[in-house]
Protein backbone atom coordinates (compact mmCIF):
# COMPACT_ATOMS: atom_id res chain seq x y z
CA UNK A 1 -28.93 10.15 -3.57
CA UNK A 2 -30.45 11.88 -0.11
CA UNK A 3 -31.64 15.50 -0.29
CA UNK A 4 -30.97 16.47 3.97
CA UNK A 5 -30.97 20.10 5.22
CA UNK A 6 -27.63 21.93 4.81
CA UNK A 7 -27.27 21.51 8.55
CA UNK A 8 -27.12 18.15 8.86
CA UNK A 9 -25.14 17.78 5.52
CA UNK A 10 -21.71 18.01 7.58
CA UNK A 11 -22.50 15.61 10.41
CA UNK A 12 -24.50 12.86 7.35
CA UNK A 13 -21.31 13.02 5.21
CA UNK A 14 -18.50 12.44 7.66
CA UNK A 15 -20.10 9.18 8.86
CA UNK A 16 -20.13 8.30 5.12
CA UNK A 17 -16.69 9.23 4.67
CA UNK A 18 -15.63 6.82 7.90
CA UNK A 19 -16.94 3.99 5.79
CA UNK A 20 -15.87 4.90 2.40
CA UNK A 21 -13.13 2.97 0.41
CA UNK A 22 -10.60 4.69 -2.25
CA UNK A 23 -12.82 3.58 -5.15
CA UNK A 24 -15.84 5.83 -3.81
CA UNK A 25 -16.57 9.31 -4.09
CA UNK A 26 -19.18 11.77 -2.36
CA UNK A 27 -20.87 14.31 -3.73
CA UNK A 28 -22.56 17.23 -2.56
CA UNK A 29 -24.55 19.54 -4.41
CA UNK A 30 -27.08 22.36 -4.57
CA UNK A 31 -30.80 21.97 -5.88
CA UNK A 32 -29.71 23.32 -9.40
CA UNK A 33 -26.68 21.13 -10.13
CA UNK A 34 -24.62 23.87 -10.69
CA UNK A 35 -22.20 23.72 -7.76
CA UNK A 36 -20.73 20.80 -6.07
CA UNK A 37 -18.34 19.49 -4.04
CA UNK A 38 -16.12 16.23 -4.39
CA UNK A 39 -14.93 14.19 -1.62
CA UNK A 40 -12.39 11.42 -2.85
CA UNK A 41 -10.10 9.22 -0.08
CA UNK A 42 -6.46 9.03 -0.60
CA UNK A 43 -5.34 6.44 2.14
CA UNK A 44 -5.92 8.12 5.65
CA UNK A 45 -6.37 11.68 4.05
CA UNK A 46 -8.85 13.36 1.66
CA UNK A 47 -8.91 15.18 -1.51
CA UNK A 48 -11.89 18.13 -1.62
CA UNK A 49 -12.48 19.60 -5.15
CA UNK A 50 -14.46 22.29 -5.34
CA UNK A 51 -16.84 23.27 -8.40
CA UNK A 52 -19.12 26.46 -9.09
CA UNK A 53 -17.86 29.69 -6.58
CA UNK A 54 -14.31 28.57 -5.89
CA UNK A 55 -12.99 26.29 -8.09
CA UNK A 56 -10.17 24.26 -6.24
CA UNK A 57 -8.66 21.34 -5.58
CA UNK A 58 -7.49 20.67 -1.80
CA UNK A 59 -5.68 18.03 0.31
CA UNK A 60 -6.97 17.45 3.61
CA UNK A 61 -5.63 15.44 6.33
CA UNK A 62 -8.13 13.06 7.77
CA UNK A 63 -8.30 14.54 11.36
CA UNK A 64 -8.83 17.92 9.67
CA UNK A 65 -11.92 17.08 6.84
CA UNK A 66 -14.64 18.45 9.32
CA UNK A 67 -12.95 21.75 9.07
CA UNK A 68 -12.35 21.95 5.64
CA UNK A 69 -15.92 20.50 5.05
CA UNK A 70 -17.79 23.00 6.98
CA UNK A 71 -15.69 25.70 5.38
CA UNK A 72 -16.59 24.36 1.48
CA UNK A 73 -20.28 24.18 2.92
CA UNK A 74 -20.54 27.62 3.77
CA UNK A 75 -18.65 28.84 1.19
CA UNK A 76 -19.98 27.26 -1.89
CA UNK A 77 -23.73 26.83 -0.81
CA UNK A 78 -24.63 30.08 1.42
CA UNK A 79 -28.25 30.45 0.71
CA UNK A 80 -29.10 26.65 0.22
CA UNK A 81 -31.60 25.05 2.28
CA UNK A 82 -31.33 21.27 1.19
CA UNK A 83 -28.44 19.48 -0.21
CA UNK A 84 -28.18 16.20 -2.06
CA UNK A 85 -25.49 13.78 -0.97
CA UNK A 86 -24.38 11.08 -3.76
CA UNK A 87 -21.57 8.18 -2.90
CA UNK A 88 -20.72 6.59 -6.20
CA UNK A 89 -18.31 4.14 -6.83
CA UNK A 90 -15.47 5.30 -9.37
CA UNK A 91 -15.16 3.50 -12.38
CA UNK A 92 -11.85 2.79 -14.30
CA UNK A 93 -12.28 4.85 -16.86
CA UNK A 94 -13.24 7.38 -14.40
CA UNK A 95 -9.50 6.67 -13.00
CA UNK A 96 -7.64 7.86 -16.34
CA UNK A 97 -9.40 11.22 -15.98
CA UNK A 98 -8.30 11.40 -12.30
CA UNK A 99 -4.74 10.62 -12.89
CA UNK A 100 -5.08 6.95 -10.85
């Protein structure tokens, strides 16, 4: 886990993604835990899940994640300073819940 300033959260977690297989997963969150976002890759494109203000699951294409990222940043963390950043690996039971 790295806590980094909401401003440098973008730029941090698309070199992450660049190096991320399709058993990983990011996650971003606020300070409380109680919203987050989920970054999962599905082959060349991405799958953004959104928990606490919006609640949605999205498909993004790979040369459009910065968009969509920056969009889920503002939109689920507006007043949030600092951010933690989490890359986990998925396990297989974790798999069953995702439909894998």
């Amino acid at each position: 886990m790295v806590q980094i300033a909401k401003r440098s959260t973008r730029d941090y977690s698309l070199d992450v993604l660049k190096k991320m297989d399709s058993t990983d997963e990011l996650r971003i969150e606020n300070k409380k835990n109680d919203r987050f976002l989920i970054i999962r890759k599905n082959g060349d494109d991405f799958i953004l899940k959104e928990v606490g203000y919006s609640n949605s699951t999205t498909a993004v294409r790979g040369n459009d994640i910065k968009k969509a990222l920056s969009e889920a940043l503002e939109r689920e963390f507006p007043r949030s300073n600092f951010l933690k950043v989490k890359l986990r690996k998925i396990q297989r039971t974790d798999l069953k819940i995702y439909g894998r």
